[in-house]
Protein backbone atom coordinates (compact mmCIF):
# COMPACT_ATOMS: atom_id res chain seq x y z
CA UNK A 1 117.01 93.46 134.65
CA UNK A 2 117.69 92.86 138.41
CA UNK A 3 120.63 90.68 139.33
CA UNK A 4 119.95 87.61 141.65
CA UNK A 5 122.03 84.45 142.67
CA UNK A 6 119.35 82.56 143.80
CA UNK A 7 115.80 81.06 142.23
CA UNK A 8 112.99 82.68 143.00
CA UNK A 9 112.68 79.49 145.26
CA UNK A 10 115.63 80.17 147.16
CA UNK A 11 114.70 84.07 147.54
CA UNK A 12 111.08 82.70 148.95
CA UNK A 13 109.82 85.38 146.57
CA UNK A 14 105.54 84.68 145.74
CA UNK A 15 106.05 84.19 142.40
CA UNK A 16 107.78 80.83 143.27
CA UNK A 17 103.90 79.88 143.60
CA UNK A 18 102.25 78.89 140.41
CA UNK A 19 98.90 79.56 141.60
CA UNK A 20 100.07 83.14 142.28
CA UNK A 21 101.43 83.60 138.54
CA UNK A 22 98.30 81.94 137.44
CA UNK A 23 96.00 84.58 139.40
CA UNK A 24 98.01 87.19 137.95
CA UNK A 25 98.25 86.08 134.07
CA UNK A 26 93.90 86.01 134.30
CA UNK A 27 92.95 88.39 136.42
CA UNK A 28 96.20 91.21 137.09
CA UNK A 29 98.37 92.42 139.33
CA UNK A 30 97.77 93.95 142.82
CA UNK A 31 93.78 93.66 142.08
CA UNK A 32 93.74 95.46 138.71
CA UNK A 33 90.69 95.18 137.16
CA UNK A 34 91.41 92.57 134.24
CA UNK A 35 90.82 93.87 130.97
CA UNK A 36 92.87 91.68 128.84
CA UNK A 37 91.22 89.47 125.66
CA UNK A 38 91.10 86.14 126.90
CA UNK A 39 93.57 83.53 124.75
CA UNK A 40 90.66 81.86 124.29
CA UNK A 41 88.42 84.42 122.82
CA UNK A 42 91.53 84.59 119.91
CA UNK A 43 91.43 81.35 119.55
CA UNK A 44 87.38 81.19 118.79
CA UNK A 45 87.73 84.46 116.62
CA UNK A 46 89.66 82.28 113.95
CA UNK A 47 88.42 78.96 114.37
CA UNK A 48 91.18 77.11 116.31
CA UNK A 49 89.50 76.60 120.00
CA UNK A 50 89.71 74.11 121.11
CA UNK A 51 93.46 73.66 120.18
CA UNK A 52 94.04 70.28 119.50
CA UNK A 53 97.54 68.18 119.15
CA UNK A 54 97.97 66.92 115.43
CA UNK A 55 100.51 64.29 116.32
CA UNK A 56 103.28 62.82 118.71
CA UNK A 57 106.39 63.89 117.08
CA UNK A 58 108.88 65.68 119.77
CA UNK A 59 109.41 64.01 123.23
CA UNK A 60 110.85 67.28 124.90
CA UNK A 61 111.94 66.51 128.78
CA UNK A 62 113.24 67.74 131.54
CA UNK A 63 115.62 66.02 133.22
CA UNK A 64 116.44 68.38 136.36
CA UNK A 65 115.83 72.32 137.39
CA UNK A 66 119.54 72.41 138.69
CA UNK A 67 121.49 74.58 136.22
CA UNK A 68 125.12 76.39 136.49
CA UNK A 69 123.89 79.85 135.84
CA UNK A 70 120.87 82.28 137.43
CA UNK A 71 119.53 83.95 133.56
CA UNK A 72 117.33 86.77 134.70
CA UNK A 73 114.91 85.67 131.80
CA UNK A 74 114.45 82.11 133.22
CA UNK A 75 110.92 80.61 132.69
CA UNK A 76 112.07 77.34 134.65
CA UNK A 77 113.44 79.20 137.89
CA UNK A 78 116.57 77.29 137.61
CA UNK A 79 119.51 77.54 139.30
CA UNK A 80 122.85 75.65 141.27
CA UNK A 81 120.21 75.82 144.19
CA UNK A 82 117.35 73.82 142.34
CA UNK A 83 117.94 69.92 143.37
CA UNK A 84 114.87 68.41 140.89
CA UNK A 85 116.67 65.96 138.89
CA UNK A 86 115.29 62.97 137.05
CA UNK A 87 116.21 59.49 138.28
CA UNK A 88 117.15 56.50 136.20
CA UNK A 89 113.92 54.90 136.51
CA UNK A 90 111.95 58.34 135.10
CA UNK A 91 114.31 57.89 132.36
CA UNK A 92 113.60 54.11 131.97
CA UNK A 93 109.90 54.76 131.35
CA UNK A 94 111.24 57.63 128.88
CA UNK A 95 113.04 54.83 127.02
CA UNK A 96 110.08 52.25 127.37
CA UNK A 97 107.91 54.82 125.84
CA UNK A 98 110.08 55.77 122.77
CA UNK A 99 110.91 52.48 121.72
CA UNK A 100 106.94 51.92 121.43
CA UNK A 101 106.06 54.94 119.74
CA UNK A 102 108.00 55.00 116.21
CA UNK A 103 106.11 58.65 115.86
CA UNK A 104 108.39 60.18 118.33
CA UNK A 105 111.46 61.20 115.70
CA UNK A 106 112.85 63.97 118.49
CA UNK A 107 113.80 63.67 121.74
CA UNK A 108 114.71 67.50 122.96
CA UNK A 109 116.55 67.28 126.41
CA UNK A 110 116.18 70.67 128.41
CA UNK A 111 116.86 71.64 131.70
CA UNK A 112 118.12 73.92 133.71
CA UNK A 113 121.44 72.63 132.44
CA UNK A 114 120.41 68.41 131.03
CA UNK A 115 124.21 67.83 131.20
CA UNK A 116 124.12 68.40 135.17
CA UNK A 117 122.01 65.06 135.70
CA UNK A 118 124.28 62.61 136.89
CA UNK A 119 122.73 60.18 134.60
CA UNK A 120 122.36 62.41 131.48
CA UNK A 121 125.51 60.56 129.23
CA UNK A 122 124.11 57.37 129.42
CA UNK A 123 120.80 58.32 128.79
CA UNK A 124 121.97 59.83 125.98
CA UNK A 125 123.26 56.40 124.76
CA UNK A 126 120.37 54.39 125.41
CA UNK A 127 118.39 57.25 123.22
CA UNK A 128 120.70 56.99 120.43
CA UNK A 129 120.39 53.11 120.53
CA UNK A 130 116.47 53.38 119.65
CA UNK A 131 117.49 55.56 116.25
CA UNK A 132 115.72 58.76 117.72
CA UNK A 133 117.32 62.30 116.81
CA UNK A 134 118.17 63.97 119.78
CA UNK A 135 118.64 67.68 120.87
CA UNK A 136 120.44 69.14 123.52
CA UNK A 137 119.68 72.54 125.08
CA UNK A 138 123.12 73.17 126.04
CA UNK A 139 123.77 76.48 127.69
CA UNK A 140 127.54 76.90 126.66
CA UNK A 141 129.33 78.11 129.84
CA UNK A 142 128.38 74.39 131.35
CA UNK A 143 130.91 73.12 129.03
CA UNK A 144 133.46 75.58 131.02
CA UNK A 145 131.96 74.94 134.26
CA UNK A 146 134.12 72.01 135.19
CA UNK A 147 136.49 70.01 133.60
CA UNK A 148 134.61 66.59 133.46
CA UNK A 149 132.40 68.69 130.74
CA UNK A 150 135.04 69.51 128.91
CA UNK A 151 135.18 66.95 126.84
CA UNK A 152 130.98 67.77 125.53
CA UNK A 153 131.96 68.76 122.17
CA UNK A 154 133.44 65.21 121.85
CA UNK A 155 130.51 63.91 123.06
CA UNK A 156 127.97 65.40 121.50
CA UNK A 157 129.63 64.69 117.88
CA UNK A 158 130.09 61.32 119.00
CA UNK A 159 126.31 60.55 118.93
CA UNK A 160 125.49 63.14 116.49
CA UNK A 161 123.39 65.54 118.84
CA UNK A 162 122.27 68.49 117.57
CA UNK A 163 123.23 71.28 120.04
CA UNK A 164 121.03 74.96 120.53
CA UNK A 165 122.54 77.48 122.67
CA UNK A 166 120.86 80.66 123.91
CA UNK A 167 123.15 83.43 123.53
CA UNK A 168 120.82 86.33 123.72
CA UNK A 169 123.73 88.70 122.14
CA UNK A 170 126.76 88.82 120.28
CA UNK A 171 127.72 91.39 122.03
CA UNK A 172 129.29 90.92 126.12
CA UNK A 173 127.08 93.06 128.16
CA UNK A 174 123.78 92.24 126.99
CA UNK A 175 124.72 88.65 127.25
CA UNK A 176 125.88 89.39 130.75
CA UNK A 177 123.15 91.70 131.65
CA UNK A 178 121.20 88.90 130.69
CA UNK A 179 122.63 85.77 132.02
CA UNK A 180 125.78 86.94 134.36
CA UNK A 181 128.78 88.13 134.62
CA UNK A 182 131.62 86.21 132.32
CA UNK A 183 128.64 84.22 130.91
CA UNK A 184 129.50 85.52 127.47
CA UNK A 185 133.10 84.83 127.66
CA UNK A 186 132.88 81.45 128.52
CA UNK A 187 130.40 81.40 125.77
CA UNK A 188 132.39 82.02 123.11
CA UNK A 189 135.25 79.94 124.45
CA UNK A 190 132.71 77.20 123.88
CA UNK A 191 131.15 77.82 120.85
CA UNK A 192 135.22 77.66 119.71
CA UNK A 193 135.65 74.44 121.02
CA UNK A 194 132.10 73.09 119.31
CA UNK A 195 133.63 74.67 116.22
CA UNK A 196 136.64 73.12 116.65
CA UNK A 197 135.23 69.60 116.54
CA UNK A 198 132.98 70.50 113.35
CA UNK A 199 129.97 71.78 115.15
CA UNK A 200 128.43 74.99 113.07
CA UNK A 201 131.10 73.98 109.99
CA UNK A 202 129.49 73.58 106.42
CA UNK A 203 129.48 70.02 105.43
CA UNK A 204 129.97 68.14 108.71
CA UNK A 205 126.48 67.40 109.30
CA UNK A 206 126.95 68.76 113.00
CA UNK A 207 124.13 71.11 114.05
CA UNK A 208 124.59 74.38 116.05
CA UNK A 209 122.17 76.59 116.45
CA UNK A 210 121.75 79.79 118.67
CA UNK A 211 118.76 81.10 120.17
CA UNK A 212 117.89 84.21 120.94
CA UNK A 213 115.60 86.33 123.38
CA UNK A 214 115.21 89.64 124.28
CA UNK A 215 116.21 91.18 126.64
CA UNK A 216 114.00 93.89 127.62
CA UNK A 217 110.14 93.65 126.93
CA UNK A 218 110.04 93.91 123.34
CA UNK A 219 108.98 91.13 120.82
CA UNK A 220 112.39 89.51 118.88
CA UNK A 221 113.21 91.82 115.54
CA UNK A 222 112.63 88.99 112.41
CA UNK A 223 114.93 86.37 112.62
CA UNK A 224 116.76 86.24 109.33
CA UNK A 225 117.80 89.64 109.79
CA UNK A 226 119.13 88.73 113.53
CA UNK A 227 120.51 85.69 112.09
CA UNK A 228 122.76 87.51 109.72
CA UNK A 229 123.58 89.74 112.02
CA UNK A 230 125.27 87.56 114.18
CA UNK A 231 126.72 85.56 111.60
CA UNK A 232 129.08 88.61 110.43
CA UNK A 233 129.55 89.62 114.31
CA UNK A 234 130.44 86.43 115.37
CA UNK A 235 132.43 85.49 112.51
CA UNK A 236 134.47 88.89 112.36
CA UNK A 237 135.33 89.43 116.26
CA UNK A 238 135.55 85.41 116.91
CA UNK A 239 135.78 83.08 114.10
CA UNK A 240 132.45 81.98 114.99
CA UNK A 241 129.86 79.78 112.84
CA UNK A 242 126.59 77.98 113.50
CA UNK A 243 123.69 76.75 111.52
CA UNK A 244 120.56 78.97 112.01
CA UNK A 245 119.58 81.20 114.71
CA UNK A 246 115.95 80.84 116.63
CA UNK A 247 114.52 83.98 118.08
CA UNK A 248 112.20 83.10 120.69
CA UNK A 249 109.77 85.51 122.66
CA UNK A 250 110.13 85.64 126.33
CA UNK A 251 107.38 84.12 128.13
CA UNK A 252 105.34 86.21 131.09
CA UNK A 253 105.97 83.64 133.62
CA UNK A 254 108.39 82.81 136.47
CA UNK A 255 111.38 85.67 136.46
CA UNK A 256 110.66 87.06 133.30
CA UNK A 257 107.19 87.53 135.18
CA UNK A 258 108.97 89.02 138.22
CA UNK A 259 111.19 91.20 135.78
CA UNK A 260 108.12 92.70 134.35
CA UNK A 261 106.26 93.40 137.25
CA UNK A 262 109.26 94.94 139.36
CA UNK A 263 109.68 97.29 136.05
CA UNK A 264 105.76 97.68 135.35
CA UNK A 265 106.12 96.90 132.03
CA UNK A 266 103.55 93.93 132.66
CA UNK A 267 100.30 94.93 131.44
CA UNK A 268 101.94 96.84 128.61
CA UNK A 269 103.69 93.52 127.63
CA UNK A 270 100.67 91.64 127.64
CA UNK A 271 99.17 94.00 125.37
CA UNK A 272 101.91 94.07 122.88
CA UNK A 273 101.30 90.28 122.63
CA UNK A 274 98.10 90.45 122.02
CA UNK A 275 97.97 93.39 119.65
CA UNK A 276 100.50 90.90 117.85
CA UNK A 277 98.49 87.72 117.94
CA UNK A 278 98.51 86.33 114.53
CA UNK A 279 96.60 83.22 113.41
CA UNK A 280 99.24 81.78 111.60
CA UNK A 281 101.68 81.59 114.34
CA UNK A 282 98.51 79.88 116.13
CA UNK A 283 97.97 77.34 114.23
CA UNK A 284 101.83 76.25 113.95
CA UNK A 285 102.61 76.01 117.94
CA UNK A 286 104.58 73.41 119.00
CA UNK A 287 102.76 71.96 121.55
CA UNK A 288 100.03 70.54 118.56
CA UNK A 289 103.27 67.93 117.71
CA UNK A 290 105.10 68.19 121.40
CA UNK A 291 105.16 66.23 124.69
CA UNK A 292 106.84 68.04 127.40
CA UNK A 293 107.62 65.42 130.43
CA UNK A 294 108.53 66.80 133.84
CA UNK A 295 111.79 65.69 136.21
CA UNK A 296 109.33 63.90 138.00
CA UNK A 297 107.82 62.01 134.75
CA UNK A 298 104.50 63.89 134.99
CA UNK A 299 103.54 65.16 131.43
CA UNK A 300 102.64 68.44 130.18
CA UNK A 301 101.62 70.07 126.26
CA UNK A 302 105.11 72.23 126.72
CA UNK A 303 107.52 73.68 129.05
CA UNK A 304 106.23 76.64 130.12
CA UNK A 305 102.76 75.02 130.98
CA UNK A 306 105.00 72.62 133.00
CA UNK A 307 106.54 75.35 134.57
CA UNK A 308 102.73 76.36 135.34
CA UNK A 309 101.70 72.98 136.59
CA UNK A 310 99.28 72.77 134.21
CA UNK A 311 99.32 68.80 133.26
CA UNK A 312 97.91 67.84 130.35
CA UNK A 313 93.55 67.51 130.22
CA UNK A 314 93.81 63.27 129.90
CA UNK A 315 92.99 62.86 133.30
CA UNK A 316 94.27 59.46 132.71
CA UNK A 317 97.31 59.97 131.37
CA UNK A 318 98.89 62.39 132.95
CA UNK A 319 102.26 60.82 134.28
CA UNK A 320 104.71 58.21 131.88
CA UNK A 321 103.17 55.36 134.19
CA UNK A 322 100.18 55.61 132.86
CA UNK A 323 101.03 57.11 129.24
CA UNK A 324 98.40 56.26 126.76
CA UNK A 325 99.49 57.44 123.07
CA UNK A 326 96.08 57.35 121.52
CA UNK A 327 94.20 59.83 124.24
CA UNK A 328 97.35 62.24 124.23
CA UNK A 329 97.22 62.37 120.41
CA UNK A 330 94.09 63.58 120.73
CA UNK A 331 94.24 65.87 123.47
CA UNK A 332 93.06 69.08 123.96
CA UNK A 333 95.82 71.59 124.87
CA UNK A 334 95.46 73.05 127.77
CA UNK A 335 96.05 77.01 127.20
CA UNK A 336 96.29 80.74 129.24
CA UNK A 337 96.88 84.00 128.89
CA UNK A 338 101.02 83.37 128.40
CA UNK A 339 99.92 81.40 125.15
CA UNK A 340 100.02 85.09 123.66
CA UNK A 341 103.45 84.64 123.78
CA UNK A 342 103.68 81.95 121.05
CA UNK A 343 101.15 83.87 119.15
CA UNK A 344 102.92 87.19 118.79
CA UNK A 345 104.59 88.44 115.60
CA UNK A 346 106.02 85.69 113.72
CA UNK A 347 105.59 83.39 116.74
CA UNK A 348 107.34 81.51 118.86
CA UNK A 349 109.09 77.93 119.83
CA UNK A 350 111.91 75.86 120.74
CA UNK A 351 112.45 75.82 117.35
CA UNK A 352 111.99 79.67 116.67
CA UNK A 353 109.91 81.58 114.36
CA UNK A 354 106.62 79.22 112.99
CA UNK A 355 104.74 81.45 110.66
């Protein structure tokens, strides 16, 4: 993959544009005549359009785009040069809304890199006060980054977060390939120090996990087998442990996008997905039991459709001013041709594998 510094914001590159990623996930690139099955058209074939949300059970959000390192995968473009960060008073309607909605048991903060908001500890806290298990998409080096983050691992055990990490390797230069030079490094210095406060360690209750991706454009090999893999790597070069490992499929959107496009592997991508659609993985996405809310409090059925724009279909209900729990429980999820990549194999989530 190409190395860049900057978001594809920063570089002004077209694919910064979600209409322009949207043309080219439903119609092709540079005016190729589209040929692909529509997501849709799978969906029909085994019963399951329209996709509807089964319940309110993760509150996944965003709180900013700004992040410490430039991954080449990224599906949120983020970057040190992205300044979208959610304010206290996003967060406040966050809060209002959990403490109403007992059916929310997760709250999943993601970024770019959460811990960056200026605001993120003590949203943290007011989380924890309303009983609500929270994860944290930590991206390791952050924890290196500076040393007012050094003390995360004390935080995080503190409130009893459960912590996933991408580290797309165990080895150093697919990891840096992948997310930069000395990324891996500092990534194993802080996977030691979340080990050393009885993250990953049998009987602590602490929760690491790892999550992979990969790093070409090829589907993730099954994830037990990768997860024992890295357990004896880890664990023999670095005294490493963590709970499970999540492989997750890279999504054909935002650099990942631009990475298969400047390699032309796109097309042939999208057709590996879709040769690999399987109705089980279907009917287990997460976005049937997931909110995703935006920096800016607007709400969408997952990440990568927020990275897309695409707000949920209650035209009413569409921002955390005007959140109405009954119509979003019984929304209709709004889907596209990247859905594929939840599909695929043994499918694919913030979680991991679902079938």
């Amino acid at each position: 993959m190409s190395s860049n510094t900057k978001s594809l914001k920063a570089q002004g590159n077209s694919l910064a544009d979600v209409h322009e990623q949207i043309e080219i996930l439903e119609h092709g690139y540079n005016g190729n005549e589209y040929r692909l099955v529509p997501f849709q058209q799978k969906l029909e074939s085994i019963g399951l359009y329209p996709l509807l949300s089964t319940q309110l059970e993760i509150f996944q959000i965003n709180v900013g785009k700004m992040c410490n390192q430039v991954c080449k995968h990224c599906h949120v473009d983020a970057g040190p040069d992205r300044k979208e960060i959610m304010t206290r008073e996003t967060m406040q309607l966050c809060l209002d809304i959990l403490a109403a909605n007992p059916s929310f048991k997760t709250v999943d903060l993601t970024g770019g890199a959460p811990e960056l908001n200026p605001d993120f500890r003590w949203f943290v806290e007011e989380i924890k006060k309303l009983g609500k298990h929270i994860i944290v998409r930590c991206n390791l080096t952050i924890i290196l980054a500076n040393k007012r983050f050094h003390d995360l691992p004390d935080f995080f055990k503190q409130h009893q977060i459960e912590v996933a990490s991408s580290l797309p390797s165990y080895s150093k230069d697919r990891t840096d390939r992948q997310r930069g030079d000395g990324v891996f490094e500092d990534s194993v210095k802080a996977l030691q120090m979340l080990n050393a406060v009885g993250y990953g360690v049998e009987g602590t209750g602490l929760i690491l996990n790892l999550v992979y991706n990969p790093a070409g454009a090829f589907l993730p090999a099954p994830q037990n087998a990768l997860e024992k893999e890295y357990k004896a790597a880890l664990k023999k070069d670095f005294n490493i442990v963590f709970n499970s490992l999540f492989t997750i499929t890279n999504m054909p959107i935002s650099r990942y996008l631009d990475y298969l496009l400047q390699t032309e592997n796109y097309e042939k991508y999208m057709e590996k997905l879709i040769a690999a659609f399987n109705p089980a993985a279907a009917s287990n996405v997460m976005c049937r039991t997931t909110l995703s809310i935006g920096w800016d409090g607007y709400i969408y059925d997952c990440d990568f459709n927020q990275m897309l724009e695409m707000k949920v279909s209650c035209k009413g209900s569409q921002h955390l001013s005007t959140f109405n729990a009954a119509a979003l429980t019984n929304r209709e999820i709004i889907i596209n041709q990247h859905c594929y990549g939840c599909t695929a194999g043994m499918g694919s989530s913030c979680g991991g594998a679902v079938a």
